[in-house]
C-alpha atoms as a PDB file:
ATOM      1  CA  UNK A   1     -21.671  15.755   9.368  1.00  0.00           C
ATOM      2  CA  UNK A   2     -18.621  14.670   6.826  1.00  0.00           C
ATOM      3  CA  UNK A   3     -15.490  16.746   7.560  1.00  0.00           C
ATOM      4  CA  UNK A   4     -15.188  19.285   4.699  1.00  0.00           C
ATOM      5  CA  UNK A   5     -11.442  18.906   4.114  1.00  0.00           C
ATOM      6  CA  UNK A   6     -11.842  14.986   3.550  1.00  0.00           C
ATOM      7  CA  UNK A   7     -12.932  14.791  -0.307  1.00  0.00           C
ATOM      8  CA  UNK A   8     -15.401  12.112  -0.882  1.00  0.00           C
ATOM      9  CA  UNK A   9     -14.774  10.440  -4.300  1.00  0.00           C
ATOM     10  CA  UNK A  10     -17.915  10.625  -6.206  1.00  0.00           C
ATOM     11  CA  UNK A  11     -18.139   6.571  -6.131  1.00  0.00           C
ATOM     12  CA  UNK A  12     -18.615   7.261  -2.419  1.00  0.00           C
ATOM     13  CA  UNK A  13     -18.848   3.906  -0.128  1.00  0.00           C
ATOM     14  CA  UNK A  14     -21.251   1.210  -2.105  1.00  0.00           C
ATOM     15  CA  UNK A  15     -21.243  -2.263  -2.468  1.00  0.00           C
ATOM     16  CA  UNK A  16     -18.365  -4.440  -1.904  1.00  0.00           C
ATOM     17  CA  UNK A  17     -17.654  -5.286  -5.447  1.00  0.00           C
ATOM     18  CA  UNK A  18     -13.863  -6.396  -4.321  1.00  0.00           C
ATOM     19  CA  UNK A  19     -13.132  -9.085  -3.404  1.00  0.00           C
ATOM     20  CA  UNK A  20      -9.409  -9.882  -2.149  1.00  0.00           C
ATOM     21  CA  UNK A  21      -7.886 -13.275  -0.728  1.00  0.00           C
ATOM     22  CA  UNK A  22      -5.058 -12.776   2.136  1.00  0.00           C
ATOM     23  CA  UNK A  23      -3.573 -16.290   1.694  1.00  0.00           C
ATOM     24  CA  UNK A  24      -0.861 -17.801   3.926  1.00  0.00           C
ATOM     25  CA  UNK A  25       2.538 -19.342   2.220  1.00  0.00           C
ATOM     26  CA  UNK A  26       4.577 -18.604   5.138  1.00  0.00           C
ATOM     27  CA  UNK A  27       7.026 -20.929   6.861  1.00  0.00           C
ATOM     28  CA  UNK A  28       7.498 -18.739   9.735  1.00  0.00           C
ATOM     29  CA  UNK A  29       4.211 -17.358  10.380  1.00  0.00           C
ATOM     30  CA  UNK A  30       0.882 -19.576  11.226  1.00  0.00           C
ATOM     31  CA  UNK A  31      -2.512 -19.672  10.160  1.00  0.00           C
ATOM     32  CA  UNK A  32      -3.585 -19.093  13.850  1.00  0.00           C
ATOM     33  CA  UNK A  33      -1.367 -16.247  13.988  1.00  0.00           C
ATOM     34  CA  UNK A  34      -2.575 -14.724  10.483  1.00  0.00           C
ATOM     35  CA  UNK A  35      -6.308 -15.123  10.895  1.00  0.00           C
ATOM     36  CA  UNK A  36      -7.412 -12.445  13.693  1.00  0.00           C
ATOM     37  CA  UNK A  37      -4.663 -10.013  12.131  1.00  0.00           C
ATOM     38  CA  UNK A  38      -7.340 -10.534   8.598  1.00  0.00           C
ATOM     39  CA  UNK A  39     -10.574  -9.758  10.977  1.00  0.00           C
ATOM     40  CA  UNK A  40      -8.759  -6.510  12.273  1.00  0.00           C
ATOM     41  CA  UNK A  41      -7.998  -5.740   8.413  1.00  0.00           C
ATOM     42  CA  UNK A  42     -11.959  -6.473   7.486  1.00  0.00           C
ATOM     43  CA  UNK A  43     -12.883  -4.109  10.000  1.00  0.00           C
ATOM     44  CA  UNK A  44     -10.000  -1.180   9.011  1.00  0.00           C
ATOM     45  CA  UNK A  45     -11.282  -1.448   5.365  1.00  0.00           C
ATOM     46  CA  UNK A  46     -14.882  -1.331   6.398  1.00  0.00           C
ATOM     47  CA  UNK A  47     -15.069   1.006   9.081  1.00  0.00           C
ATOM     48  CA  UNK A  48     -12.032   3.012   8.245  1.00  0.00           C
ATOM     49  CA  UNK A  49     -11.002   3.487   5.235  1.00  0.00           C
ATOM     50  CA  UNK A  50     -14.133   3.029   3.033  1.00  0.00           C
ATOM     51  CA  UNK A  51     -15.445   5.943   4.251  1.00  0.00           C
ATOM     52  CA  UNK A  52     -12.554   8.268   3.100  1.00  0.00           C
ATOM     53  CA  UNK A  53     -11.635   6.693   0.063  1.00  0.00           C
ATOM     54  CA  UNK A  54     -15.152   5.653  -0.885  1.00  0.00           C
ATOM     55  CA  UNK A  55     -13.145   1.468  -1.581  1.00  0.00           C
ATOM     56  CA  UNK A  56     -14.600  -1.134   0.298  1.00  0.00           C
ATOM     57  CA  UNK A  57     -13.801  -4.957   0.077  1.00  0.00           C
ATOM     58  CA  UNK A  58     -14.877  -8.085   1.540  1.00  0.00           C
ATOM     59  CA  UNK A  59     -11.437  -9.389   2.804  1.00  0.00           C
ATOM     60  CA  UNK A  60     -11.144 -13.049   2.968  1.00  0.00           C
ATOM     61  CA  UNK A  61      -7.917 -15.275   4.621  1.00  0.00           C
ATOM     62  CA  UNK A  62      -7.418 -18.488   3.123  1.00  0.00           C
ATOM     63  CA  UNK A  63      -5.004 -20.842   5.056  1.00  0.00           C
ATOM     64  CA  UNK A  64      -2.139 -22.465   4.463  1.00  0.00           C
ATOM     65  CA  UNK A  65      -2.752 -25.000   1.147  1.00  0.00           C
ATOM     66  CA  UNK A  66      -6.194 -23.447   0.936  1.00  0.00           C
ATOM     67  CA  UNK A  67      -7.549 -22.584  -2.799  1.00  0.00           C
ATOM     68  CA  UNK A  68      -7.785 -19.098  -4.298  1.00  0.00           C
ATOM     69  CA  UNK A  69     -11.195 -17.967  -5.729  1.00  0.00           C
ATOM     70  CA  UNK A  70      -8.988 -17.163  -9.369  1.00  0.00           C
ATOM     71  CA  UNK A  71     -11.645 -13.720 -10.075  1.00  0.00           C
ATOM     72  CA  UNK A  72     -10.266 -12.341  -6.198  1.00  0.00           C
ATOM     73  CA  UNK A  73      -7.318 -10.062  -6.008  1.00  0.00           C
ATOM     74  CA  UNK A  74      -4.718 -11.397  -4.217  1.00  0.00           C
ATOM     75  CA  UNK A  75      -2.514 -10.471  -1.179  1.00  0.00           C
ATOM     76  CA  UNK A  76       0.608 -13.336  -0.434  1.00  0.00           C
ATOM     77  CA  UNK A  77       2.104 -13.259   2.839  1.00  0.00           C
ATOM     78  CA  UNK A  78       5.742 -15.079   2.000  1.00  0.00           C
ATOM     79  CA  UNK A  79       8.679 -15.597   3.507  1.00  0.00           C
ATOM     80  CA  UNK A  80      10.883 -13.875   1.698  1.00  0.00           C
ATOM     81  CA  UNK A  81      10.735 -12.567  -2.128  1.00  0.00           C
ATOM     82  CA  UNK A  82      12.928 -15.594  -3.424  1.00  0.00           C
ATOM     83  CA  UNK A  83      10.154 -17.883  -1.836  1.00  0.00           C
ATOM     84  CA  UNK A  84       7.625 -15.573  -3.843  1.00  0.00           C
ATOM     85  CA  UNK A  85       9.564 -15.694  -7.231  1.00  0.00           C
ATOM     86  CA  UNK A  86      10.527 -19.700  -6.622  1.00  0.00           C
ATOM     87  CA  UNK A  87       6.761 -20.228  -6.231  1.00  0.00           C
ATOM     88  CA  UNK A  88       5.696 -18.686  -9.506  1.00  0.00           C
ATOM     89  CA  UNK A  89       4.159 -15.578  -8.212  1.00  0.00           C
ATOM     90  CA  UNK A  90       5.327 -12.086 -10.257  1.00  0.00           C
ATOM     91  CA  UNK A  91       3.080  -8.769 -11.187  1.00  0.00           C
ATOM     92  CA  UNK A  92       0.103  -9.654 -11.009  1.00  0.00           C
ATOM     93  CA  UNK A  93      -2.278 -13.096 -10.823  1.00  0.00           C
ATOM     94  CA  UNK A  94      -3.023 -15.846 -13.655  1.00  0.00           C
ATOM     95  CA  UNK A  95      -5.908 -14.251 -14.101  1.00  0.00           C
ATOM     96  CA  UNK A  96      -4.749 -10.893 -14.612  1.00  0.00           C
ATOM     97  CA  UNK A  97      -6.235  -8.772 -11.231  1.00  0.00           C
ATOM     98  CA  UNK A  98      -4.061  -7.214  -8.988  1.00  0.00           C
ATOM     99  CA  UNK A  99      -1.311  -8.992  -6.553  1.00  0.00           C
ATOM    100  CA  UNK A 100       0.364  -7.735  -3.400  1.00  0.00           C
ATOM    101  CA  UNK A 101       3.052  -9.343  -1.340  1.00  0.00           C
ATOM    102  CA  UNK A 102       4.424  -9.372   2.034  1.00  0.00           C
ATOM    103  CA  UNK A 103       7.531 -10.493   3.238  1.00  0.00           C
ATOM    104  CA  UNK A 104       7.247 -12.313   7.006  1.00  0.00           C
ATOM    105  CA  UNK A 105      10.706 -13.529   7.225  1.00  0.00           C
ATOM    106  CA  UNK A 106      12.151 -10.148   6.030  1.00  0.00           C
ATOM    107  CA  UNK A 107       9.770  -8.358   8.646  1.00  0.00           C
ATOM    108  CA  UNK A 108      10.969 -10.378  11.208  1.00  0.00           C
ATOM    109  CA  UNK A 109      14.534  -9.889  10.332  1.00  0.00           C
ATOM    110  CA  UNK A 110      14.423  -6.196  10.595  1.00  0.00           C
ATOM    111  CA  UNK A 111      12.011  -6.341  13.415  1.00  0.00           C
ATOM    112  CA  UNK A 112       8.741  -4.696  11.560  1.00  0.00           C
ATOM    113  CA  UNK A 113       5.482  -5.330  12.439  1.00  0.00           C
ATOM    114  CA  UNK A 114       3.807  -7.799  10.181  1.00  0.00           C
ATOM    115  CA  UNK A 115       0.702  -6.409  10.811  1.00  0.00           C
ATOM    116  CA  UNK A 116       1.362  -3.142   9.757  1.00  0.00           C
ATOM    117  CA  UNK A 117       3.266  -4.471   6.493  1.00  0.00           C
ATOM    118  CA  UNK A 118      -0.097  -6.512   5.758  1.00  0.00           C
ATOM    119  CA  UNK A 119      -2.317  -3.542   6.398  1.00  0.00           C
ATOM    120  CA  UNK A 120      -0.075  -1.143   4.678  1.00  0.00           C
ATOM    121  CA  UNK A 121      -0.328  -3.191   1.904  1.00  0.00           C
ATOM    122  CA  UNK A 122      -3.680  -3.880   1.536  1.00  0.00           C
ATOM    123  CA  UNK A 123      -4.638  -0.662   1.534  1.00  0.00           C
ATOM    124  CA  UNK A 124      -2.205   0.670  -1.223  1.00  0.00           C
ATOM    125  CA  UNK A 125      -3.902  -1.842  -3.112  1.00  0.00           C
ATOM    126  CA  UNK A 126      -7.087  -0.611  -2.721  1.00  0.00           C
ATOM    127  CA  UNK A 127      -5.725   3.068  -3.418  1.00  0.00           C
ATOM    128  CA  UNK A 128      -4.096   2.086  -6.789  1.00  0.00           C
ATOM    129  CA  UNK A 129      -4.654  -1.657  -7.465  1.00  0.00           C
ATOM    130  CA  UNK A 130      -2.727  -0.835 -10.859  1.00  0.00           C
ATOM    131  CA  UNK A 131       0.178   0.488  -9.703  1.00  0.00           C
ATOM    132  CA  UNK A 132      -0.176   3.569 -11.914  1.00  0.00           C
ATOM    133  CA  UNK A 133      -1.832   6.423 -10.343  1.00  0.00           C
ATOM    134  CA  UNK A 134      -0.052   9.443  -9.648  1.00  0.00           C
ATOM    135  CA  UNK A 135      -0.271  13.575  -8.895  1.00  0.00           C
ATOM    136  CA  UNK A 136       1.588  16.116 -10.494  1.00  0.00           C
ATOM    137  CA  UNK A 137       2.814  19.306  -8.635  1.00  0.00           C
ATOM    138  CA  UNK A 138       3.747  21.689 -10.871  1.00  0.00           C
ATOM    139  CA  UNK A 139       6.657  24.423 -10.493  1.00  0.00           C
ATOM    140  CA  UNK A 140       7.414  25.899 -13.329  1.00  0.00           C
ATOM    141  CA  UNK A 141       5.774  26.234 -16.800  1.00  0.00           C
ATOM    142  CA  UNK A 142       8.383  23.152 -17.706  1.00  0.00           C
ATOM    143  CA  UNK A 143       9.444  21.460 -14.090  1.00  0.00           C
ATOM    144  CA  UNK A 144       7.762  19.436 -11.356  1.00  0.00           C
ATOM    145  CA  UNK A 145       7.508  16.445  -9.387  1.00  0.00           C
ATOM    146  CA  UNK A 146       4.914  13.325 -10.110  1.00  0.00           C
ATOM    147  CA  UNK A 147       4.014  11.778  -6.924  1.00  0.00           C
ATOM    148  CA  UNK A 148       3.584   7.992  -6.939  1.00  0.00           C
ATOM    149  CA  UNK A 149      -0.118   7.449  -5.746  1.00  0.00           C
ATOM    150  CA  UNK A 150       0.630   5.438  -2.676  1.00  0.00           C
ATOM    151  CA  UNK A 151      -1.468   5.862   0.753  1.00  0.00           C
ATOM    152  CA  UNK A 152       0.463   4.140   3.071  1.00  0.00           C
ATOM    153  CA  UNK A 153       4.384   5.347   2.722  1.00  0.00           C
ATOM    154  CA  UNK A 154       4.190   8.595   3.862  1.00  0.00           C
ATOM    155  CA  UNK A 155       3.043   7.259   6.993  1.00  0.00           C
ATOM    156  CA  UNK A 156       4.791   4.272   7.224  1.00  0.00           C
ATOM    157  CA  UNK A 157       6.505   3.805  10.401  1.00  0.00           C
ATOM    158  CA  UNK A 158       5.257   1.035  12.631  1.00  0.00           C
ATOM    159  CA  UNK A 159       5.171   3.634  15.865  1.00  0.00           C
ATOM    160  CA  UNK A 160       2.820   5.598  13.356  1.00  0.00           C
ATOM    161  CA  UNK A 161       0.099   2.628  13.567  1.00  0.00           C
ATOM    162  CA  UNK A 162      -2.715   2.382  15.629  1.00  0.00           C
ATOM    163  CA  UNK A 163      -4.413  -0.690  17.508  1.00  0.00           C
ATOM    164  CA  UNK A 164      -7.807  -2.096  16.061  1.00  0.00           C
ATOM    165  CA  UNK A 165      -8.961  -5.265  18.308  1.00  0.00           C
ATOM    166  CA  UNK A 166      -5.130  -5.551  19.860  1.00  0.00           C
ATOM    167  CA  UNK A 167      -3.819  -6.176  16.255  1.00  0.00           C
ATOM    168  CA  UNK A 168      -1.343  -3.008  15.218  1.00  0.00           C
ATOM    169  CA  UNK A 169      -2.312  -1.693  11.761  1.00  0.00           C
ATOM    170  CA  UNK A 170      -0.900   1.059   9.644  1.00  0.00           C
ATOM    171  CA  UNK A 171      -1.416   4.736   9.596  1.00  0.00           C
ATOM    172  CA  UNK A 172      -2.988   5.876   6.125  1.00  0.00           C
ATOM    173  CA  UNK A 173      -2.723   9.479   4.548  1.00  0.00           C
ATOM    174  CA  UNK A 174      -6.229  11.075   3.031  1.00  0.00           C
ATOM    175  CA  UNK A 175      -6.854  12.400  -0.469  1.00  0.00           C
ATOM    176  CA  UNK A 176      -5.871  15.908   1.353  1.00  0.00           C
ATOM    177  CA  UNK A 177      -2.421  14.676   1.792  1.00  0.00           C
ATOM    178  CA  UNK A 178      -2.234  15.057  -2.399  1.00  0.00           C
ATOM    179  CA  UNK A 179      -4.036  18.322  -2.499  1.00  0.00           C
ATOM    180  CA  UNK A 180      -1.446  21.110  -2.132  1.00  0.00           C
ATOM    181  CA  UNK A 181      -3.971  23.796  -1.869  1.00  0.00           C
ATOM    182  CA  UNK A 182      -5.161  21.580   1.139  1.00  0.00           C
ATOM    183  CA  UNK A 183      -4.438  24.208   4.603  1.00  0.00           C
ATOM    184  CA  UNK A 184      -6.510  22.358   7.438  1.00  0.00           C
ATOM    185  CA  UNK A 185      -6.407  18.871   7.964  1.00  0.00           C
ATOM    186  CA  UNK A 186      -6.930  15.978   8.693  1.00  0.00           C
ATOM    187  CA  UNK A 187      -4.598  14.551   6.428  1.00  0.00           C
ATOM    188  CA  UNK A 188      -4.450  11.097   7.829  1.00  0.00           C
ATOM    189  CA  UNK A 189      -6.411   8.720   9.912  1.00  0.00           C
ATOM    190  CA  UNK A 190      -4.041   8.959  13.123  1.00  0.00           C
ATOM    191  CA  UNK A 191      -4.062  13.046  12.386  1.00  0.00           C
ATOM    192  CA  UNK A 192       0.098  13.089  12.568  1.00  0.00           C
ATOM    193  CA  UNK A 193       0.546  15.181   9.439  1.00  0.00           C
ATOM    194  CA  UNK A 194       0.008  18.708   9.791  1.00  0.00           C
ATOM    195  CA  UNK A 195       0.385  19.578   5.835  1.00  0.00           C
ATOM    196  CA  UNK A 196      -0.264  18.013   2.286  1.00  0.00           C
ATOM    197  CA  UNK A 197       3.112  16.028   1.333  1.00  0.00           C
ATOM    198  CA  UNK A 198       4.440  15.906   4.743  1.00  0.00           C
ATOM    199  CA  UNK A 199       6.371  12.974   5.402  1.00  0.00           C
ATOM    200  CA  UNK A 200       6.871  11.723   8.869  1.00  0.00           C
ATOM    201  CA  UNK A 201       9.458  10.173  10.326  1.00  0.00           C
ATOM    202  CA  UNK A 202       9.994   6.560   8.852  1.00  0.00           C
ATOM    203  CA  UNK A 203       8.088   7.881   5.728  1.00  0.00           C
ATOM    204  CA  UNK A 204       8.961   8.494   2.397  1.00  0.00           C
ATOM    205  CA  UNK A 205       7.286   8.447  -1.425  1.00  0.00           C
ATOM    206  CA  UNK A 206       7.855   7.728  -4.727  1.00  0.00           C
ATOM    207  CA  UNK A 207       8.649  10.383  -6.854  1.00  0.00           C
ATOM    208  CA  UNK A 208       9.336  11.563 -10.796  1.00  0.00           C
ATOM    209  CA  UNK A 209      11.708  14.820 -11.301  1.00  0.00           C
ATOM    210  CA  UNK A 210      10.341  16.277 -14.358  1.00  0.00           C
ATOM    211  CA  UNK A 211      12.310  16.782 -16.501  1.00  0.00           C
ATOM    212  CA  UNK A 212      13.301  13.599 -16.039  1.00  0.00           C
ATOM    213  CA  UNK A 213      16.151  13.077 -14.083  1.00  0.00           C
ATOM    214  CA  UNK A 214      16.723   9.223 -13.840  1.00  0.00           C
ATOM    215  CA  UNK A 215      12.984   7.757 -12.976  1.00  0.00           C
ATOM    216  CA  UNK A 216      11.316   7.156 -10.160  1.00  0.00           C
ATOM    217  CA  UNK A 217      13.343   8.296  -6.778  1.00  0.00           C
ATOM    218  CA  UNK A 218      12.035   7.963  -3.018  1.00  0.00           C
ATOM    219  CA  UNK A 219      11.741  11.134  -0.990  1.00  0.00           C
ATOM    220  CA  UNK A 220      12.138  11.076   2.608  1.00  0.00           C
ATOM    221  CA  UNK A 221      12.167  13.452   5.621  1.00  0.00           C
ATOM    222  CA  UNK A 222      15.746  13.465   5.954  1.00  0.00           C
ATOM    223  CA  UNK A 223      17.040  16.711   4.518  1.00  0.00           C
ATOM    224  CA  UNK A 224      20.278  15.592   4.271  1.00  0.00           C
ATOM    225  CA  UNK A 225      19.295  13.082   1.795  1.00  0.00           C
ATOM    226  CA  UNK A 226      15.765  14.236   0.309  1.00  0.00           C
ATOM    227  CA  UNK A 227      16.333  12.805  -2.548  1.00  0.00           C
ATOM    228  CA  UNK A 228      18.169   9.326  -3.332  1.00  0.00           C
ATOM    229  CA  UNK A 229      18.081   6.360  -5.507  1.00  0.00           C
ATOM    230  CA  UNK A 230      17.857   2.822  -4.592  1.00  0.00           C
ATOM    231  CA  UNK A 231      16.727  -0.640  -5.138  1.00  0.00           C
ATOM    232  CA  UNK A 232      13.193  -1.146  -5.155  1.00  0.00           C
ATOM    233  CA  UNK A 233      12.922  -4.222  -2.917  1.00  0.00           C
ATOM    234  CA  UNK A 234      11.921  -7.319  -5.255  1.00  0.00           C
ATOM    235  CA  UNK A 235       8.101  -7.835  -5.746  1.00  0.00           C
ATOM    236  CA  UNK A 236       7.314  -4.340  -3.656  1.00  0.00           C
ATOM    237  CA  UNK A 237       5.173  -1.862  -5.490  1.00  0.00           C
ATOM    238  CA  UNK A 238       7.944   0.490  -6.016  1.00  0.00           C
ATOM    239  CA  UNK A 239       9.711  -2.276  -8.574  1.00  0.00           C
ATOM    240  CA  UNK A 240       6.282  -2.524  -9.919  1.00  0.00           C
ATOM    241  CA  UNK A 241       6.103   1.132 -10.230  1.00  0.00           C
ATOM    242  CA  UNK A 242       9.587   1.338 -11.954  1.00  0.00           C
ATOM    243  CA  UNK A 243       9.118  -1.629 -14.066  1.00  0.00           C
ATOM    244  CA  UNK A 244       7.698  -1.113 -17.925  1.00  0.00           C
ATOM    245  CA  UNK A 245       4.603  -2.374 -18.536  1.00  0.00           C
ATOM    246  CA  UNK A 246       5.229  -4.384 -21.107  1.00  0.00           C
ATOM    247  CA  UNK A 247       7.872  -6.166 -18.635  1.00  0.00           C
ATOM    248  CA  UNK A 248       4.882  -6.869 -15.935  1.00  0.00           C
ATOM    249  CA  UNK A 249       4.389 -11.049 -15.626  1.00  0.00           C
ATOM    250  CA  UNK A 250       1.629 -12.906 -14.629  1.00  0.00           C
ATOM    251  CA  UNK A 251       1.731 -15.024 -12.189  1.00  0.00           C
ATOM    252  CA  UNK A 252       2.332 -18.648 -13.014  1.00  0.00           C
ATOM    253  CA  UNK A 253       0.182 -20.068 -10.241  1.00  0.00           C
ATOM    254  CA  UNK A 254      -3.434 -20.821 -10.657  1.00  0.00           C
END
C-alpha cells in the first residue's frame, strides 16, 4: 500500500516520455569508468525515484565522441566549467531542452564523489528541468521565503548517499520535504530528515527573502551562518537559477 505522507503527483509513473543522454567529454574520467555508474542511474530513476515523483526516463550514456540524439535532454560530464564554456555548451541545448553539467576534474579536486554529483544532478533535472520551480512559505501577510525547487541539495553530502549495484548515488528529499504542514515522514529516500526543510549536514538550498533582500541566497545548517551570499559555481543550476531569462544561451554545439 503507497505510504500516505509521500504525495503522488497526479501524472503518477507512465511512460518514459524522457529521454536524456549522459555523454562523456571528460579528460580525466573514462568511458569504462562512466558506463556502469549510467546503469546504476537507469535503475535509481526507474525503481526509485519514479515512483515518488511520478518522472521516469530512459537514461542513455553515449561515449566519448559519440553523437547526441538533438530531441534528448542532455547531461555533460566535463572537466571543469572552462572546458564546458570553451566547448560551446551554456543554458541549455541547440535545440532548446534542458542541459545539466558535471564537473569531474573539480570533483576530484575536492575529493567528491562523481557518482553522487552525476546522480544528484540528474535527478534535479528531472525535478525542475526548467530551472524555475519554487515554494513559497509564507510568514507574514507581506514576508517570506521562496524555496528554489531543487531535490537533491538538501541532502547533498556524499556520506548521505546510498549504494545501488556498488555505484554510490545521492540521497533525494520527497515532495514532503516542501510541505510544511508535513509532521511524519519519510521525507527522503535514505529517511535522514526528520522534518519538512531540514537540512542535513553538507546540505543547503536556494532561497528568496521576500521582500527582497538581494536575490537568491543559499541556506545551510550552520546557524552561525544561515544565511550567506556567494558565487553560484559557473554552469551549476544555482547560476542558472540567478541568471535572467532573457540572459539564458543556447548551447552552440549540435
Amino acid at each position: 500500500m503507497p505510504n500516505p505522507h509521500i504525495p503522488i503527483p497526479p501524472t503518477a509513473v507512465g511512460p518514459k516520455n524522457i529521454n536524456i543522454a549522459i555523454f562523456n567529454s571528460s579528460k580525466v574520467v573514462s568511458d569504462t569508468q562512466l558506463a556502469p555508474m549510467v546503469a546504476a542511474l537507469q535503475k535509481q530513476v526507474t525503481r526509485d525515484f519514479a515512483p515518488i515523483w511520478g518522472i521516469d526516463a530512459n537514461v542513455v550514456f553515449v561515449p566519448k565522441g559519440g553523437k547526441v540524439d538533438p530531441t534528448y535532454w542532455q547531461l555533460g560530464i566535463f572537466d571543469n566549467s572552462d572546458q564546458a564554456g570553451a566547448l560551446g555548451y551554456h543554458d541549455i541545448t541547440a535545440a532548446g531542452q534542458p542541459l545539466g553539467k558535471v564537473f569531474a576534474e573539480t570533483d576530484i579536486q575536492f575529493g567528491s564523489s562523481l557518482s553522487v554529483t552525476i546522480s544528484h544532478e540528474l535527478l534535479e533535472m528531472l525535478g525542475d528541468p526548467d530551472i524555475n520551480l519554487c515554494v513559497f512559505v509564507q510568514s507574514t501577510d507581506t514576508a517570506g521565503i521562496i524555496y528554489a525547487y531543487e531535490v537533491g541539495d538538501p541532502v547533498e553530502d556524499d556520506s548521505l548517499g546510498y549504494l545501488i549495484d556498488g555505484v554510490l548515488v545521492s540521497d533525494f528529499v520527497y515532495p514532503s520535504w516542501f510541505e510544511s504542514f508535513r509532521v511524519n515522514g519519510p521525507f527522503d529516500k535514505q529517511n535522514k530528515v526528520t522534518k519538512p526543510f531540514q537540512l542535513l549536514a553538507g546540505g543547503y538550498i536556494g532561497v528568496y527573502q521576500v521582500p527582497n533582500s538581494g536575490g537568491w541566497t543559499q541556506l545551510t545548517p550552520d546557524a552561525k551562518a544561515r544565511l550567506y551570499r556567494n558565487r553560484a559555481k559557473l554552469g551549476s543550476r544555482r547560476e542558472r537559477r540567478k541568471t535572467p531569462r532573457d540572459q539564458w544561451q543556447k548551447s552552440e554545439v549540435k
